[in-house]
N, C-alpha and C. Protein backbone atom coordinates (compact mmCIF):
# COMPACT_ATOMS: atom_id res chain seq x y z
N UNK A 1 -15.33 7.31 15.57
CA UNK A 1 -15.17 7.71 16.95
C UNK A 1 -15.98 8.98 17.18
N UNK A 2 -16.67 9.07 18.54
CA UNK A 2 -17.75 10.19 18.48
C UNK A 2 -16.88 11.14 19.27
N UNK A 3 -17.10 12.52 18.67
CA UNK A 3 -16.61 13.54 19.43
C UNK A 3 -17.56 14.06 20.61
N UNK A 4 -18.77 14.12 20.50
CA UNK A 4 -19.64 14.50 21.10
C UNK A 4 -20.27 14.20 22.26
N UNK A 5 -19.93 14.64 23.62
CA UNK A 5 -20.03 13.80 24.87
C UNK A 5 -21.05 14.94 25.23
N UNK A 6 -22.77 13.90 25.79
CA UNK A 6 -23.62 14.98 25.73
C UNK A 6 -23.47 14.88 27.39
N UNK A 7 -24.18 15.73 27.77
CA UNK A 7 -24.36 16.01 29.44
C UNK A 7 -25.19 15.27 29.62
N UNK A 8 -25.11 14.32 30.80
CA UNK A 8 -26.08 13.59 31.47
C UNK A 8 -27.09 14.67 32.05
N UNK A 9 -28.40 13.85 32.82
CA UNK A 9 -29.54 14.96 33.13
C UNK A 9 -28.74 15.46 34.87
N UNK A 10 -28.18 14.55 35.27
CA UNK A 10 -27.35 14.66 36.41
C UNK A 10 -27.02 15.85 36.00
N UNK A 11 -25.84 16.53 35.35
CA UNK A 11 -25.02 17.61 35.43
C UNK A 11 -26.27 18.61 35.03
N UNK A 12 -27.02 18.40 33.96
CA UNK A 12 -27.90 19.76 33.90
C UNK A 12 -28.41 19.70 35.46
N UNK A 13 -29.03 18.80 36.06
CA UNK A 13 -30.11 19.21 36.58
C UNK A 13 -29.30 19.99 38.64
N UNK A 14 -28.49 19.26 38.37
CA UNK A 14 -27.92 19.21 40.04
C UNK A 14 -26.63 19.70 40.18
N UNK A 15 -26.63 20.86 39.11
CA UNK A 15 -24.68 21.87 39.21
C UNK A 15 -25.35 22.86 37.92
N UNK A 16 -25.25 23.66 38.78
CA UNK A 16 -25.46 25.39 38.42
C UNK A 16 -24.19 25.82 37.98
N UNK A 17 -24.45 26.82 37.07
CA UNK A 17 -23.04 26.97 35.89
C UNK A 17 -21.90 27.39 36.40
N UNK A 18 -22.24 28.18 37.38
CA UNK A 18 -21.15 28.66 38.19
C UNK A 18 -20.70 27.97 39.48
N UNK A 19 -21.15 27.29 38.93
CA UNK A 19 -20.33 25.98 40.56
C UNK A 19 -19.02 25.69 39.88
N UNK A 20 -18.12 25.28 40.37
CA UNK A 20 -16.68 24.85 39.79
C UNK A 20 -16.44 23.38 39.25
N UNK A 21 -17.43 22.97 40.31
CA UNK A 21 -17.34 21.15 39.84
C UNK A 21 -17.97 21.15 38.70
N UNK A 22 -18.84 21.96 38.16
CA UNK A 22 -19.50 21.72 36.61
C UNK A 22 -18.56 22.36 35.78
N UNK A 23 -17.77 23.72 35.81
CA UNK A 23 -16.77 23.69 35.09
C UNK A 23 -16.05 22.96 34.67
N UNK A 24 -15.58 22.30 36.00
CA UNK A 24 -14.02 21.03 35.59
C UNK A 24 -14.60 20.11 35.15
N UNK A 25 -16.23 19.94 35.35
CA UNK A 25 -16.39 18.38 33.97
C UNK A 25 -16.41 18.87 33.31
N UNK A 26 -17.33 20.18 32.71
CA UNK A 26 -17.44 21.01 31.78
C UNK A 26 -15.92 21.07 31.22
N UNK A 27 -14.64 21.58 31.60
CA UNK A 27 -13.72 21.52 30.92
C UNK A 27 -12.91 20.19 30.56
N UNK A 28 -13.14 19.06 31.34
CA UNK A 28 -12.72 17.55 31.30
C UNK A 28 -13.71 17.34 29.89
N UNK A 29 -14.91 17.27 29.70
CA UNK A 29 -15.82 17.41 28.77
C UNK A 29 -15.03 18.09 27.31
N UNK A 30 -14.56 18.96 27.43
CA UNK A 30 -14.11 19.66 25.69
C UNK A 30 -12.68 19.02 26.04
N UNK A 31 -11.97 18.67 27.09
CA UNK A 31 -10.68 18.43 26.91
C UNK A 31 -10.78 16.46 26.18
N UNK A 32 -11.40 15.96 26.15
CA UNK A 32 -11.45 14.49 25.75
C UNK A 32 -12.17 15.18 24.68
N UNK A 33 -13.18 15.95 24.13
CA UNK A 33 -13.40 15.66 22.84
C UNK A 33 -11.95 16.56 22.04
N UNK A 34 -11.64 16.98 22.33
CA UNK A 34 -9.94 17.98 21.50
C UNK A 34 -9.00 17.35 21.96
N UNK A 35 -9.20 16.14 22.67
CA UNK A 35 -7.59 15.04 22.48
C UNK A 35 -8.29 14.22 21.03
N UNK A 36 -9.50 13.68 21.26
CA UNK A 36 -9.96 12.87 20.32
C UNK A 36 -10.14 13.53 18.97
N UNK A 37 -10.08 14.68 18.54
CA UNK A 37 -10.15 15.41 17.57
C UNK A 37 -8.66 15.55 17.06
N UNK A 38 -7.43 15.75 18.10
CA UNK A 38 -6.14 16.19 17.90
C UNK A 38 -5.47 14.42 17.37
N UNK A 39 -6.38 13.25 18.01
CA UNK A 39 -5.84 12.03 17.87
C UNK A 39 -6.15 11.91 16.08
N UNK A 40 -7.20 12.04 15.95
CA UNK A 40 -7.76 11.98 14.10
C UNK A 40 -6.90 12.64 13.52
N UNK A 41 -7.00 13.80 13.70
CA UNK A 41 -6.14 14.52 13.26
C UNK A 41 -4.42 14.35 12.90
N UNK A 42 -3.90 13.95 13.76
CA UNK A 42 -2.43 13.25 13.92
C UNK A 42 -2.50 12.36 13.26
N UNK A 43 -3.84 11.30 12.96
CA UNK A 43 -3.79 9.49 12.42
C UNK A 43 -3.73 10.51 11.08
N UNK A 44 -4.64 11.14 10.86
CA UNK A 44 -4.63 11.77 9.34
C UNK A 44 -3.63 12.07 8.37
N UNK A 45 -2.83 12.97 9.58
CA UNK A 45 -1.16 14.07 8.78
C UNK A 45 -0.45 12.71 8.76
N UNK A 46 -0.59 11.82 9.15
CA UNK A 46 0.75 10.49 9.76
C UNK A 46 0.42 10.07 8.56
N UNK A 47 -1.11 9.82 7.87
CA UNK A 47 -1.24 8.91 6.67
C UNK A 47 -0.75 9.57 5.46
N UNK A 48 -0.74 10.70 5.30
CA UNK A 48 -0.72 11.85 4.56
C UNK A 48 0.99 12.03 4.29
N UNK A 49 1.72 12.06 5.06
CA UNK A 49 3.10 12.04 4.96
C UNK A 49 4.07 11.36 5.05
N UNK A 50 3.26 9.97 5.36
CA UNK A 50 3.78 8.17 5.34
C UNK A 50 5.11 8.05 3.97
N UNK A 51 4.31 8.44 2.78
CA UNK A 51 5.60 8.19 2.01
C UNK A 51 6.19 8.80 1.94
N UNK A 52 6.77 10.44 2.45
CA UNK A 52 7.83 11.11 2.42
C UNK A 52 8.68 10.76 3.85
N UNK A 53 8.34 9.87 4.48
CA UNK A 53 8.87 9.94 5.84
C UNK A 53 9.82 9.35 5.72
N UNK A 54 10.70 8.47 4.37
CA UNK A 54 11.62 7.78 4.56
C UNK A 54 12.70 9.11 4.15
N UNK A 55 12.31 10.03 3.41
CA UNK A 55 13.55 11.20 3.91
C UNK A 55 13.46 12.53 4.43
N UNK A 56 12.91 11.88 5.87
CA UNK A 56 13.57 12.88 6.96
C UNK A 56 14.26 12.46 7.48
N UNK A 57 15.89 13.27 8.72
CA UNK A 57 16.12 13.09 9.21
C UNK A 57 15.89 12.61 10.14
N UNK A 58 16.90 12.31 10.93
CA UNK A 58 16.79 11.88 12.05
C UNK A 58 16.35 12.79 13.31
N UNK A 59 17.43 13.67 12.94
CA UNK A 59 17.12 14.93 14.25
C UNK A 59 15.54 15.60 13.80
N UNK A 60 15.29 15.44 12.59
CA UNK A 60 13.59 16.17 12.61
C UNK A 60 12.54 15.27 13.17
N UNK A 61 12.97 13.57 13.09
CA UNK A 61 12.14 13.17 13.50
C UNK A 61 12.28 12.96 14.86
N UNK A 62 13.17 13.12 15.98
CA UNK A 62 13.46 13.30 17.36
C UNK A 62 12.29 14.47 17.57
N UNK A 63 12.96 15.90 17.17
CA UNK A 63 12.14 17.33 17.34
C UNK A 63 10.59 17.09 17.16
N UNK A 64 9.95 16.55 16.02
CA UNK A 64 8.74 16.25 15.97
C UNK A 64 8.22 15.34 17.00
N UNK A 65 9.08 14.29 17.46
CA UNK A 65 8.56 13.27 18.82
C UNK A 65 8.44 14.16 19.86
N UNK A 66 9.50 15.06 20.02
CA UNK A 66 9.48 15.80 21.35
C UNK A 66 8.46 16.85 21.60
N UNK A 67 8.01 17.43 20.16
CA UNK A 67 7.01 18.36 20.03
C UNK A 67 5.66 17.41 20.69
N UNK A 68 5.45 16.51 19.88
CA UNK A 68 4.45 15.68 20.34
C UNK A 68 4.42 15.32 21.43
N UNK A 69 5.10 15.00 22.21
CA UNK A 69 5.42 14.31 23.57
C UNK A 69 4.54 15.72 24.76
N UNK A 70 5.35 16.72 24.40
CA UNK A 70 5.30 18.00 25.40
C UNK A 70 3.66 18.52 25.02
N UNK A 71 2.92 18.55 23.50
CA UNK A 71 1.83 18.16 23.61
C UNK A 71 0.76 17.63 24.68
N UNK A 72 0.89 16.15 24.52
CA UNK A 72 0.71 15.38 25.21
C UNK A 72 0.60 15.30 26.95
N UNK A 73 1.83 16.08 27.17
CA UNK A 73 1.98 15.64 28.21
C UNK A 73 1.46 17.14 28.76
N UNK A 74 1.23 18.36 28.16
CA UNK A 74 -0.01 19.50 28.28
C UNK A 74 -1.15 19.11 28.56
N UNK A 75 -1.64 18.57 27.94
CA UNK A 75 -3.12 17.81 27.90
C UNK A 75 -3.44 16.98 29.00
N UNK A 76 -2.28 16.27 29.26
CA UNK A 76 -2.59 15.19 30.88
C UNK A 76 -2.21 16.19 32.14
N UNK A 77 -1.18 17.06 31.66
CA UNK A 77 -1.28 17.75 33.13
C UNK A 77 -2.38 18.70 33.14
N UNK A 78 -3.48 19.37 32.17
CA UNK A 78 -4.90 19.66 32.04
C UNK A 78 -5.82 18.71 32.83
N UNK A 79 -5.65 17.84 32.50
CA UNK A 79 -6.78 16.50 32.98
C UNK A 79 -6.40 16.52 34.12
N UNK A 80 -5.07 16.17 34.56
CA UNK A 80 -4.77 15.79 35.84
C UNK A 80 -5.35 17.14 37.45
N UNK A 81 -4.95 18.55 36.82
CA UNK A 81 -5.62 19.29 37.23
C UNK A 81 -6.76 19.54 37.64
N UNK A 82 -7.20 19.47 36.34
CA UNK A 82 -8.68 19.25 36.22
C UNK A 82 -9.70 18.09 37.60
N UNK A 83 -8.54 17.04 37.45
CA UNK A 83 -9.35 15.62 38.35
C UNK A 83 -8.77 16.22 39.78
N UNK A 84 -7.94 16.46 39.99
CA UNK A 84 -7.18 17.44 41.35
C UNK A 84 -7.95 18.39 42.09
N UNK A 85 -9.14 19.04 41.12
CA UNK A 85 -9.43 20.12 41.76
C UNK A 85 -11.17 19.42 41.68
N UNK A 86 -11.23 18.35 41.54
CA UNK A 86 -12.52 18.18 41.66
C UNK A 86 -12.95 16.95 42.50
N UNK A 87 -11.71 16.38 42.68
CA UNK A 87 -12.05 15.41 43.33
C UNK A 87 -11.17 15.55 45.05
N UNK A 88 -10.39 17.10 44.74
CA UNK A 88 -9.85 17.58 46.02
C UNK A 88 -8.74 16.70 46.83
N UNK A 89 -8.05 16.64 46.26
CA UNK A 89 -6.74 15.72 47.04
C UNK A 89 -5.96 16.16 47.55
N UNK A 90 -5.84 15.68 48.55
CA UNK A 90 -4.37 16.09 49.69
C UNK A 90 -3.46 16.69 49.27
N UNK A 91 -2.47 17.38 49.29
CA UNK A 91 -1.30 17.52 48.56
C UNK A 91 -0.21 16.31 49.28
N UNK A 92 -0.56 15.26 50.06
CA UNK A 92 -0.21 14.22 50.12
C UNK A 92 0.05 12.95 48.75
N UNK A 93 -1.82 13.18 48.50
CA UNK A 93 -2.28 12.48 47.97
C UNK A 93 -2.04 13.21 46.64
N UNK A 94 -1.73 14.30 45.91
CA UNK A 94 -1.49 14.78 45.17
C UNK A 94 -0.10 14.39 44.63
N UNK A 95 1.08 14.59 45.32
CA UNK A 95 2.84 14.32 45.49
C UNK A 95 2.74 12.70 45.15
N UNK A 96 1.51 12.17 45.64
CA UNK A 96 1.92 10.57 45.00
C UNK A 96 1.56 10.08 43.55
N UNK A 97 0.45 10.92 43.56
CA UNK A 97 0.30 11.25 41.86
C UNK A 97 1.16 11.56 40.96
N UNK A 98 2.16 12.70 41.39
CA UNK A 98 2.70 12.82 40.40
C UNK A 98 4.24 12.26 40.44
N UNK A 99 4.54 11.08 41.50
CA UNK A 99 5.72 10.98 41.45
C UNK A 99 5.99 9.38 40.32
């Protein structure tokens, strides 16, 4: 899986650094390659600790889901932001997003 998402000639050529819309791809840009880095990463520790996993608890393995979850769900409300402020939505159209 490639981490490396290069810039089309589009973004060099037609968004100056300090425009905002090149930021938020610019930050949509490192935020998909550091989910995809955090995803390897997770497949990795998961393979790595496969055979001790039959003694953990229960409640550690809840806490570790929930850790992961709130993770997760950091990262999409990043993105989601991220697509919010660039593609400019209503706070109509925003409230239906997130309901």
């Amino acid at each position: 899986m490639t981490t490396h998402l290069p810039e089309t000639p589009s973004d060099r050529s037609s968004l100056h650094a300090d425009d905002p819309l090149h930021r938020i791809r610019s930050l949509d840009r490192r935020l998909t390659v550091a989910m995809t880095r955090a995803s390897n990463t997770l497949q990795e520790a998961l393979d790595d600790i496969e055979p001790a996993y039959t003694s953990i608890t229960a409640d550690m393995h809840d806490r570790a889901l929930d850790e992961h979850r709130v993770f997760w769900c950091r990262v999409v409300l990043a993105r989601f932001i991220a697509l919010h402020l660039s593609s400019r939505l209503t706070p109509e159209q925003m409230m239906w997003w997130t309901r």
